[in-house]
Each structure stands twice: as structure tokens, then as C-alpha cells.
PDB file of N, CA and C in Angstrom:
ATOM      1  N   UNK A   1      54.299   4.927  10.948  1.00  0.00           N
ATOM      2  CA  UNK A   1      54.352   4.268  12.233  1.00  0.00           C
ATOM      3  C   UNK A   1      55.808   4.154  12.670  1.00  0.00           C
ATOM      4  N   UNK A   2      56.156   4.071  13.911  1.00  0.00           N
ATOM      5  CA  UNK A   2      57.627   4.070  14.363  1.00  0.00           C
ATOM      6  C   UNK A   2      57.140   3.160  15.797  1.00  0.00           C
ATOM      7  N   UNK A   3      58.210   1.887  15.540  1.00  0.00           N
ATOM      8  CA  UNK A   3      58.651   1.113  16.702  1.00  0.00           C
ATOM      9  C   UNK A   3      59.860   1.540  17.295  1.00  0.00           C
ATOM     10  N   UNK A   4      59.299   1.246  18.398  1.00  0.00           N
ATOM     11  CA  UNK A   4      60.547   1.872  20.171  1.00  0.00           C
ATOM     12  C   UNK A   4      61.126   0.412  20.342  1.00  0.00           C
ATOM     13  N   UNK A   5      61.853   0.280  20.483  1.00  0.00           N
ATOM     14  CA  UNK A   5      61.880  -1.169  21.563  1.00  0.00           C
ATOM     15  C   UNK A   5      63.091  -0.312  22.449  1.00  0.00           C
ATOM     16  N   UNK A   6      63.302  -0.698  23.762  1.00  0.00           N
ATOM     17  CA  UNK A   6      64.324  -0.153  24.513  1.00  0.00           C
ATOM     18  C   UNK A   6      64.979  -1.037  25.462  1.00  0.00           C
ATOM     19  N   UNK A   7      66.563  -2.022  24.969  1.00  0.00           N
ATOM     20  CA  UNK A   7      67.039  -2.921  26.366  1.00  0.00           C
ATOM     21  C   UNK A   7      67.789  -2.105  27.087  1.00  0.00           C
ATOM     22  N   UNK A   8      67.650  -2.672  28.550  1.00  0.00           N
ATOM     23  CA  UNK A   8      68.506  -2.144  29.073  1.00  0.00           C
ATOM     24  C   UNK A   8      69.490  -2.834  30.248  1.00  0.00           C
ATOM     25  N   UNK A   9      70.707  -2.619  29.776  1.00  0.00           N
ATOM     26  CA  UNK A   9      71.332  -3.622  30.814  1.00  0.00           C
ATOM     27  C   UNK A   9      72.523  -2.721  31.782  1.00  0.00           C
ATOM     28  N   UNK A  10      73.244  -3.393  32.616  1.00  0.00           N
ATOM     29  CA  UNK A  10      73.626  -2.458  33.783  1.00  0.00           C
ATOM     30  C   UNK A  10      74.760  -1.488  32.967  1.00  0.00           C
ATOM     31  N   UNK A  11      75.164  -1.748  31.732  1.00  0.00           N
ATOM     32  CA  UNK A  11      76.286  -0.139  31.393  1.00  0.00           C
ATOM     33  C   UNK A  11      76.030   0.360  30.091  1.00  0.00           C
ATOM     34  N   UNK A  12      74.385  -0.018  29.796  1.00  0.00           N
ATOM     35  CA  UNK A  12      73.723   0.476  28.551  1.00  0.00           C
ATOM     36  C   UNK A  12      72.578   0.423  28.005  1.00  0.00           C
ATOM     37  N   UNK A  13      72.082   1.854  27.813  1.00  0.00           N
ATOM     38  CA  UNK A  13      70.860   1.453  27.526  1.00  0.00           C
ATOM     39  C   UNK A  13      70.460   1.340  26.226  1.00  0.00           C
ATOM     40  N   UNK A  14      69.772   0.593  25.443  1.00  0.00           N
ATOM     41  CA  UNK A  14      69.923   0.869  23.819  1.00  0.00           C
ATOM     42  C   UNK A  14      68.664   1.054  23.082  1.00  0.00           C
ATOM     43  N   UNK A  15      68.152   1.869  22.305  1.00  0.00           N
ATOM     44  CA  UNK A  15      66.995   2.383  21.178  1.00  0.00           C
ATOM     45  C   UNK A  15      67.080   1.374  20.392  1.00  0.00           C
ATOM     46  N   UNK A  16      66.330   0.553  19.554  1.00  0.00           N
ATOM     47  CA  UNK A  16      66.198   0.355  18.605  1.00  0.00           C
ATOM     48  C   UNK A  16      64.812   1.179  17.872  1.00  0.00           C
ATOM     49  N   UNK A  17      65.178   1.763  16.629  1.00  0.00           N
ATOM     50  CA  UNK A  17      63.824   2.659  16.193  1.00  0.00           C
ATOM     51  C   UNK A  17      63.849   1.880  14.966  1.00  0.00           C
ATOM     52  N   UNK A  18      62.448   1.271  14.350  1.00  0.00           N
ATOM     53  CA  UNK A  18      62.185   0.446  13.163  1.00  0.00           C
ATOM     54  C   UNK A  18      60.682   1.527  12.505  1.00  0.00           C
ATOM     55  N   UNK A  19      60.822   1.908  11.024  1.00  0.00           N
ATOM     56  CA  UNK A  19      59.895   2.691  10.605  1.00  0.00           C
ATOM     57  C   UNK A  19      60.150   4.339  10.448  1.00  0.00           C
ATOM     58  N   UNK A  20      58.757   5.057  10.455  1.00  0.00           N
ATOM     59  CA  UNK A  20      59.350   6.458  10.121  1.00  0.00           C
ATOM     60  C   UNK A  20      59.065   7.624  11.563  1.00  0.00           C
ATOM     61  N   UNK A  21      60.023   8.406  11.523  1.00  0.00           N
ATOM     62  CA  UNK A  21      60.479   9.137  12.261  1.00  0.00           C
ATOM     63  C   UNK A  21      59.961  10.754  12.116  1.00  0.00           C
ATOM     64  N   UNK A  22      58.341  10.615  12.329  1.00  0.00           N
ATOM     65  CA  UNK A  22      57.826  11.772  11.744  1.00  0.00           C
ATOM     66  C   UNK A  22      56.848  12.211  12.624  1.00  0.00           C
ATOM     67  N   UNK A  23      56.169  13.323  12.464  1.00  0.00           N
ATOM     68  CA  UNK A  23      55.041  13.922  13.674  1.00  0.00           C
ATOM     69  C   UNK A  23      55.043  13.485  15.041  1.00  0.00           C
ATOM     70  N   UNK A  24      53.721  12.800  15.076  1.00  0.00           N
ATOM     71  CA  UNK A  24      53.261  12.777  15.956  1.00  0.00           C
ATOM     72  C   UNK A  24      54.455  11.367  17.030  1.00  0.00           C
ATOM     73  N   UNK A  25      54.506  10.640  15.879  1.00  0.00           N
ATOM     74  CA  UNK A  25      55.662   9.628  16.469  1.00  0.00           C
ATOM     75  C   UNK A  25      56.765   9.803  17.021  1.00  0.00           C
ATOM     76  N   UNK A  26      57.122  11.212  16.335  1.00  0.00           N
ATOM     77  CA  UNK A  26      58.588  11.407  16.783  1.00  0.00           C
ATOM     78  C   UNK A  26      58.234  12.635  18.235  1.00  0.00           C
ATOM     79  N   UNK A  27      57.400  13.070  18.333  1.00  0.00           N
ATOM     80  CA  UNK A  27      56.999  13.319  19.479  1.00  0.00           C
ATOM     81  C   UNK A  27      56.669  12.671  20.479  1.00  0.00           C
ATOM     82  N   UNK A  28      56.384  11.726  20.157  1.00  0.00           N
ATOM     83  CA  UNK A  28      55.806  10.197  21.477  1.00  0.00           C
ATOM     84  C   UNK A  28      57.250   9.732  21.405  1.00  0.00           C
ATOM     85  N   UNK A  29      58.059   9.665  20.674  1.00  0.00           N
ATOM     86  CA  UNK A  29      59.642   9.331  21.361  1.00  0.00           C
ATOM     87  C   UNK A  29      59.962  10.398  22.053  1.00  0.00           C
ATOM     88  N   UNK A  30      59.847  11.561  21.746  1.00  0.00           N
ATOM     89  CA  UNK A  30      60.753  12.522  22.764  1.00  0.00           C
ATOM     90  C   UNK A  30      60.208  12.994  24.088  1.00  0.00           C
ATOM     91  N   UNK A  31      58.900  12.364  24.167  1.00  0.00           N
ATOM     92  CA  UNK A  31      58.402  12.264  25.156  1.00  0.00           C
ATOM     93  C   UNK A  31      59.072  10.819  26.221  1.00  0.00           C
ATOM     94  N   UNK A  32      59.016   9.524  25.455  1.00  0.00           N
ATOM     95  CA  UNK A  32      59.720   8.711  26.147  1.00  0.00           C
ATOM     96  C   UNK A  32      61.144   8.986  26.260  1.00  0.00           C
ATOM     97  N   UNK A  33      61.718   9.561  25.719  1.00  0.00           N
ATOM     98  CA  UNK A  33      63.029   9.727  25.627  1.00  0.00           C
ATOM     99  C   UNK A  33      63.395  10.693  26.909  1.00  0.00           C
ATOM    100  N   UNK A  34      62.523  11.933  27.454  1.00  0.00           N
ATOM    101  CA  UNK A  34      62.654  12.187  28.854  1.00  0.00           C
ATOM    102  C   UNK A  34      62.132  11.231  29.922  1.00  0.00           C
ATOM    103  N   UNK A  35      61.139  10.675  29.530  1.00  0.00           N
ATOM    104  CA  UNK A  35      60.151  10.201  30.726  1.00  0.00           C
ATOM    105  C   UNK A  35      61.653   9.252  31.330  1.00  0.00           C
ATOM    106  N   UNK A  36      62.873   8.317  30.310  1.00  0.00           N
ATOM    107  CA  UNK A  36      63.741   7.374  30.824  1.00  0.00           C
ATOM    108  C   UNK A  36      65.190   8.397  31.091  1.00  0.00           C
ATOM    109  N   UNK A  37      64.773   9.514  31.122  1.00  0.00           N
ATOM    110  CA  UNK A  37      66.452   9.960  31.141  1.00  0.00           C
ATOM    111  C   UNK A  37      67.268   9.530  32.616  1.00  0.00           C
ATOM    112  N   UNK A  38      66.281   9.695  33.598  1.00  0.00           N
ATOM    113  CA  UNK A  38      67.440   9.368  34.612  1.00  0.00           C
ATOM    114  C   UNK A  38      67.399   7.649  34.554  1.00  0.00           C
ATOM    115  N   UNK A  39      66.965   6.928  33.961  1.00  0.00           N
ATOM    116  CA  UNK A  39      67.624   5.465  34.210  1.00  0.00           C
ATOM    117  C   UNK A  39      68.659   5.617  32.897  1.00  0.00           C
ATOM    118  N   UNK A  40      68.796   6.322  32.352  1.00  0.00           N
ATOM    119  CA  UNK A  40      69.844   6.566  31.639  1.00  0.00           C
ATOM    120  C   UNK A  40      71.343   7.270  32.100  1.00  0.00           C
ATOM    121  N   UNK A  41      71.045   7.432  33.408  1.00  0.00           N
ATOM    122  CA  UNK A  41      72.161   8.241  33.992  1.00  0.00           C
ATOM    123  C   UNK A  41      73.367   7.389  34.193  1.00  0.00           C
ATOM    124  N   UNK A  42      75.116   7.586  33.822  1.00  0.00           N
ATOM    125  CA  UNK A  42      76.190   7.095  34.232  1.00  0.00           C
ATOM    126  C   UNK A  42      75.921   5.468  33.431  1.00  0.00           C
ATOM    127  N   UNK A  43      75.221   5.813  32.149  1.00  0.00           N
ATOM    128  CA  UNK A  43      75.362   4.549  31.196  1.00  0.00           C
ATOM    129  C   UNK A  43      75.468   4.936  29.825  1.00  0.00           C
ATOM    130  N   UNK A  44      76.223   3.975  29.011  1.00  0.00           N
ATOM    131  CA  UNK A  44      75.994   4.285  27.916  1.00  0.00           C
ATOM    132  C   UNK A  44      74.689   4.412  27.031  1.00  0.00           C
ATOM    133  N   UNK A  45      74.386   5.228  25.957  1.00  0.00           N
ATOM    134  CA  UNK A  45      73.226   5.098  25.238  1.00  0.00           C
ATOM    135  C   UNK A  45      72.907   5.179  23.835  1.00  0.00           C
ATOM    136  N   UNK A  46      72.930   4.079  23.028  1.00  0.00           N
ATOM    137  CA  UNK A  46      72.930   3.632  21.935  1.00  0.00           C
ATOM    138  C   UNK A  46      71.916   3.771  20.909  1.00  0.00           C
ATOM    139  N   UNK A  47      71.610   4.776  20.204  1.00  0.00           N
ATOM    140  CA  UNK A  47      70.221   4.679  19.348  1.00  0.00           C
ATOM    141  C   UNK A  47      70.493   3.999  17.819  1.00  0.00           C
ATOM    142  N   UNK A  48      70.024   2.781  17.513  1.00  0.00           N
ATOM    143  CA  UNK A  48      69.834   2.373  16.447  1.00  0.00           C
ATOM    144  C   UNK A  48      68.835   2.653  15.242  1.00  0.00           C
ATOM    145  N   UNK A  49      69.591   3.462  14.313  1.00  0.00           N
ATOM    146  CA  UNK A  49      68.602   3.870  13.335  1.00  0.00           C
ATOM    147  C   UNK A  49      68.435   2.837  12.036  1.00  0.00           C
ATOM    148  N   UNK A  50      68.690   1.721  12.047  1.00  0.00           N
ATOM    149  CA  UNK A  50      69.085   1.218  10.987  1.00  0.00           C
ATOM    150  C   UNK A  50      67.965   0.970  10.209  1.00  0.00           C
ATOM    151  N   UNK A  51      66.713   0.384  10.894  1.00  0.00           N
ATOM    152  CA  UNK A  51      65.227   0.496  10.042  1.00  0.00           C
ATOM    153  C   UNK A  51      64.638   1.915  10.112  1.00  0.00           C
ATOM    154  N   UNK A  52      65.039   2.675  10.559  1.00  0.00           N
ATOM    155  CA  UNK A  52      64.594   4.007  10.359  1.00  0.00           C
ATOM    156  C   UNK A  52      64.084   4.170   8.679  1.00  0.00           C
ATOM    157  N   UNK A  53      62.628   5.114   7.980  1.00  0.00           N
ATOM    158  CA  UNK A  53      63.047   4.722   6.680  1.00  0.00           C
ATOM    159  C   UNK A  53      62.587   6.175   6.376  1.00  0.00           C
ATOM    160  N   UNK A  54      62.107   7.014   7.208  1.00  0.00           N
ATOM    161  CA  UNK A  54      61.815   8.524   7.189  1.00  0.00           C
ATOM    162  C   UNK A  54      61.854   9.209   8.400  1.00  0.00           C
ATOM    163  N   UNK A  55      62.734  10.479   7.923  1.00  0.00           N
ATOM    164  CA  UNK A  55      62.947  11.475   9.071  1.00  0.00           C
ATOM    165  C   UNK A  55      61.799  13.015   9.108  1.00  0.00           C
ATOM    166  N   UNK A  56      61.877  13.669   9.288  1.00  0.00           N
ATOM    167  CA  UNK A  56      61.117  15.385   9.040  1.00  0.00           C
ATOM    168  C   UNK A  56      61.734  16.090  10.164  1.00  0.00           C
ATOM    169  N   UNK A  57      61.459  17.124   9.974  1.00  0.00           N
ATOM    170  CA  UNK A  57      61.961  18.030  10.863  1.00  0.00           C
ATOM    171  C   UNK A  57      61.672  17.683  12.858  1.00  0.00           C
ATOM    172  N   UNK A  58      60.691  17.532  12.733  1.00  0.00           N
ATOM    173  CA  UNK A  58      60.323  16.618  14.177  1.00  0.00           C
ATOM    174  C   UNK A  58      61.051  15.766  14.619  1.00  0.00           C
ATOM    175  N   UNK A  59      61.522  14.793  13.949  1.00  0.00           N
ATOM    176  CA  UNK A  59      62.224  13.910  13.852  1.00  0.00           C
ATOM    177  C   UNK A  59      63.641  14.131  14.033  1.00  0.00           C
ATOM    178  N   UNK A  60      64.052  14.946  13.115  1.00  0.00           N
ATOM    179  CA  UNK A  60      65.053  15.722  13.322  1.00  0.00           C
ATOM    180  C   UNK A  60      65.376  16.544  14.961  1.00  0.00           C
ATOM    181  N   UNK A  61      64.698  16.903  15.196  1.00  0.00           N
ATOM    182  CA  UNK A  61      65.140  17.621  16.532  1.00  0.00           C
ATOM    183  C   UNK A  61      65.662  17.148  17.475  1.00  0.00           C
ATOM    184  N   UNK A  62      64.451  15.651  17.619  1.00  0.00           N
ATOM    185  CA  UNK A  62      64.132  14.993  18.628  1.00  0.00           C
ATOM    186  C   UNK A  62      66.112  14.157  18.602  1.00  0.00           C
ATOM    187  N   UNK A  63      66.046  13.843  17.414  1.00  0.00           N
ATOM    188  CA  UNK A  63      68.163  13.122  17.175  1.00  0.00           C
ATOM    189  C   UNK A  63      68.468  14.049  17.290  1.00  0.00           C
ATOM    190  N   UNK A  64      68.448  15.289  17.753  1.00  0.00           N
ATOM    191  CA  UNK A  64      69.621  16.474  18.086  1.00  0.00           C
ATOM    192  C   UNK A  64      69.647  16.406  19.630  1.00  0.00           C
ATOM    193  N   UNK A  65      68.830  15.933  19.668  1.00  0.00           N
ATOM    194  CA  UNK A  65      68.505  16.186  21.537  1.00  0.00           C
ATOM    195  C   UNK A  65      69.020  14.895  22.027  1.00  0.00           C
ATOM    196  N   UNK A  66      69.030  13.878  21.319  1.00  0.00           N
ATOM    197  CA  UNK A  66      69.685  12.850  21.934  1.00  0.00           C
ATOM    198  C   UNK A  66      71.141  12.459  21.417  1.00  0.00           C
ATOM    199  N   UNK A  67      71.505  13.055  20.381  1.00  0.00           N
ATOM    200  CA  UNK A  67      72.512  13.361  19.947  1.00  0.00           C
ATOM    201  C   UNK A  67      74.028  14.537  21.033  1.00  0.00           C
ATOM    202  N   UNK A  68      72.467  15.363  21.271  1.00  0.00           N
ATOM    203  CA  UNK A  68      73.691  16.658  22.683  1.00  0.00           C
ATOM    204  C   UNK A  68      73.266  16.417  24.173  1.00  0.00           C
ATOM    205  N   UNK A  69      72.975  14.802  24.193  1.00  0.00           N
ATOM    206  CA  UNK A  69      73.018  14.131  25.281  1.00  0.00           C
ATOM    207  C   UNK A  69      73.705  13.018  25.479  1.00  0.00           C
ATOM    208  N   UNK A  70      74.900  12.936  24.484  1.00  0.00           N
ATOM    209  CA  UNK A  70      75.994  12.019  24.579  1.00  0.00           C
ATOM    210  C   UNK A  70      75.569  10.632  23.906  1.00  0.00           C
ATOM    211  N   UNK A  71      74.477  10.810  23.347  1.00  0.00           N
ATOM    212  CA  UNK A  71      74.286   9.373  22.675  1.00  0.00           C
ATOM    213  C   UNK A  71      74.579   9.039  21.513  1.00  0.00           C
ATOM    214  N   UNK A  72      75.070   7.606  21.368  1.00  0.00           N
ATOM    215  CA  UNK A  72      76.080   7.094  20.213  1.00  0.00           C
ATOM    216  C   UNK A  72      74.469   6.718  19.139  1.00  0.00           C
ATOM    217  N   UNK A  73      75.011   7.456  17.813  1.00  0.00           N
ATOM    218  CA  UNK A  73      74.099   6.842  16.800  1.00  0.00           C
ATOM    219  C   UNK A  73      74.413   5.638  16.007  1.00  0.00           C
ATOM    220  N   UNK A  74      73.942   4.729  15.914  1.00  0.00           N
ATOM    221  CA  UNK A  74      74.127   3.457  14.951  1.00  0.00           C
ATOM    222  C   UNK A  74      73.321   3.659  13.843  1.00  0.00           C
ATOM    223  N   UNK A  75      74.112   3.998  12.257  1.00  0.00           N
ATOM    224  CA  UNK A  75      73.514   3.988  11.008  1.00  0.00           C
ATOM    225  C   UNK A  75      74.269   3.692  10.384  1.00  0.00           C
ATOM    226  N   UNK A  76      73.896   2.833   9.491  1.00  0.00           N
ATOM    227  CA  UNK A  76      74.858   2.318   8.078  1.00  0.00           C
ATOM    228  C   UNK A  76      74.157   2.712   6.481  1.00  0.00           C
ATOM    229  N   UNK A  77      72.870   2.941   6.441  1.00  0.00           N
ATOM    230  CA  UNK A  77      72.012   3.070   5.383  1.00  0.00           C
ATOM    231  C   UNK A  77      72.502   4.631   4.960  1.00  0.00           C
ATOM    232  N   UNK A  78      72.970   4.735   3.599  1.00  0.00           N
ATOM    233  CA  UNK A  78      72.921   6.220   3.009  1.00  0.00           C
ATOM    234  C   UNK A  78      72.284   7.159   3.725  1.00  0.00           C
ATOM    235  N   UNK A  79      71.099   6.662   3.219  1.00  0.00           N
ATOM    236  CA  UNK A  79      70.136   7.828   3.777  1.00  0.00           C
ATOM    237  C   UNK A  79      70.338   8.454   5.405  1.00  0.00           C
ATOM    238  N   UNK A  80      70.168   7.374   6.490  1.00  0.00           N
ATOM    239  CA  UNK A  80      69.852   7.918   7.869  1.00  0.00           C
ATOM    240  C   UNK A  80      71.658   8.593   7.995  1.00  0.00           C
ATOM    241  N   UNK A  81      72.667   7.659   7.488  1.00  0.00           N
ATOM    242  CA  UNK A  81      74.023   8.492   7.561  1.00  0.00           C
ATOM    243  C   UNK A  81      73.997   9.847   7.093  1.00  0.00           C
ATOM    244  N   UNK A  82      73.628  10.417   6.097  1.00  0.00           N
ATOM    245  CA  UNK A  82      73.291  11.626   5.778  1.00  0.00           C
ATOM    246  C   UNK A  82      72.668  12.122   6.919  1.00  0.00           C
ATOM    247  N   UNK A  83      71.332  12.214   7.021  1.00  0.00           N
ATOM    248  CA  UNK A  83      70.600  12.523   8.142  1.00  0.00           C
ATOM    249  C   UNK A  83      71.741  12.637   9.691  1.00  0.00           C
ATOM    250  N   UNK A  84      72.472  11.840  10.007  1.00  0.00           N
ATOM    251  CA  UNK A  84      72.802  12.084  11.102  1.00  0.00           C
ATOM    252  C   UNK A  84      74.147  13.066  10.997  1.00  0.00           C
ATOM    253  N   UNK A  85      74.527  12.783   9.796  1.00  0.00           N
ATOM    254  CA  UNK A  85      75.841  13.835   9.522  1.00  0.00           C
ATOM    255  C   UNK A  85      75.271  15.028   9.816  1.00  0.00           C
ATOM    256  N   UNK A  86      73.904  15.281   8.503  1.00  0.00           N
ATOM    257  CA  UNK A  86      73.530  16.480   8.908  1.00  0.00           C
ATOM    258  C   UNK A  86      73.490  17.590  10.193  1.00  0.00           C
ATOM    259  N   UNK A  87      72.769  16.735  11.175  1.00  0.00           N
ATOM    260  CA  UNK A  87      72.585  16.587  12.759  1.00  0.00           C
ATOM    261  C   UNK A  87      74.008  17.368  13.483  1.00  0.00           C
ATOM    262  N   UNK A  88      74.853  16.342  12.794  1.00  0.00           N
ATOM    263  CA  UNK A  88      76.335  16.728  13.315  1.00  0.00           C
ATOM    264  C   UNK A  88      77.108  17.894  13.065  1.00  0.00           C
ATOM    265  N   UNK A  89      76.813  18.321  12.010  1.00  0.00           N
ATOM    266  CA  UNK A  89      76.781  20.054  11.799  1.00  0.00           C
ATOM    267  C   UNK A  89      76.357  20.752  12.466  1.00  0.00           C
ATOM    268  N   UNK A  90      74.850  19.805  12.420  1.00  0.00           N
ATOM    269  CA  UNK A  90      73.911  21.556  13.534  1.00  0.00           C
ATOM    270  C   UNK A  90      74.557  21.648  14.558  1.00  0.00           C
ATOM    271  N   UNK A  91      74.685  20.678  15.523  1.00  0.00           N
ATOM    272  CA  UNK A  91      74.915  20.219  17.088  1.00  0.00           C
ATOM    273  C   UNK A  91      76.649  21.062  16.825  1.00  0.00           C
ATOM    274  N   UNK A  92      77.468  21.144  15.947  1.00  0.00           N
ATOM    275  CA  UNK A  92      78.761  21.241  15.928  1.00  0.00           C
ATOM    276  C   UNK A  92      78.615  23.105  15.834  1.00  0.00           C
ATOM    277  N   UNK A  93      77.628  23.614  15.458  1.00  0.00           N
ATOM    278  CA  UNK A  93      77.247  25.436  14.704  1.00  0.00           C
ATOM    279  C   UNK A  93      76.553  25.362  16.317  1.00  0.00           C
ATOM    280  N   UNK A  94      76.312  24.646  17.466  1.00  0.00           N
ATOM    281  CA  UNK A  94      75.376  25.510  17.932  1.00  0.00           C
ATOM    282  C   UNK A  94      74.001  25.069  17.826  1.00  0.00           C
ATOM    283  N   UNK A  95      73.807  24.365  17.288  1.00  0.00           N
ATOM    284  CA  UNK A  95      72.609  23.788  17.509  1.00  0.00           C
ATOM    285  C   UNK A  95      71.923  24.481  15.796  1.00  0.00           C
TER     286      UNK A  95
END
């Protein structure tokens, strides 16, 4: 299961994601994750992974895409830091 919560205030909008970051879930984010892009326009955008507790390849994509859309990742846990380093390679090769 994966919780969304999303605030948004006038110079930021911010993700919090709590749970795992897999199939079908991480597809119902990247679906919300366009459906809000233009109230995301000319603001900052903050995704918090910190309860994140599983990624997969789905999952994975979906943080590349919001990753090469200027958005700041928040992780402190081993694990999702790995994970987003990873990310930061691909996005840095080209995707």
C-alpha cells in the first residue's frame, strides 16, 4: 500500500509518500503526479521519501520522472538514499 498526502502552499508544493512504492501504486502516483503538474508550475516541489519502505522498477521510473522535473528528493534512510543516488546516475547517463 502507498500513502499520497500532497500540501500545497503559494511557493511549494510537497509529496509526502508513506509505505511501498510498487505496481499498481506507483502507477496511481504517476498518474496523480501528471493529473497536478500544472498547479505545480513556477513552485517549488518537494517529494518526501522518508516512510517509503519499498521501491521496484515502477517505482523507480515514476522518481526519475519527477526527479527530471526539477524536484527536490527528501531521504535520510540508507536504503531510499541508495535508491535515489541510483536514480541520479540514470537521470545524469541519459536517463
Amino acid at each position: 500500500m502507498l500513502r499520497t498526502m500532497i500540501t500545497d502552499t503559494p511557493f511549494e508544493q510537497r509529496w509526502v509518500l508513506q509505505g511501498r512504492l510498487c505496481g499498481d501504486w506507483a502507477i496511481d502516483l504517476e498518474r496523480e503526479w501528471e493529473e497536478t503538474r500544472s498547479a505545480r508550475q513556477g513552485r517549488r516541489c518537494v517529494v518526501d521519501l522518508e516512510n517509503v519502505t519499498r521501491v521496484d522498477s515502477t517505482g523507480e521510473r515514476v522518481l526519475l520522472e519527477m526527479l527530471s522535473e526539477g524536484s527536490e528528493v527528501v531521504a535520510s534512510r540508507a536504503y531510499m538514499k541508495n535508491v535515489v543516488a541510483s536514480l541520479s546516475v540514470c537521470r545524469g547517463q541519459g536517463g
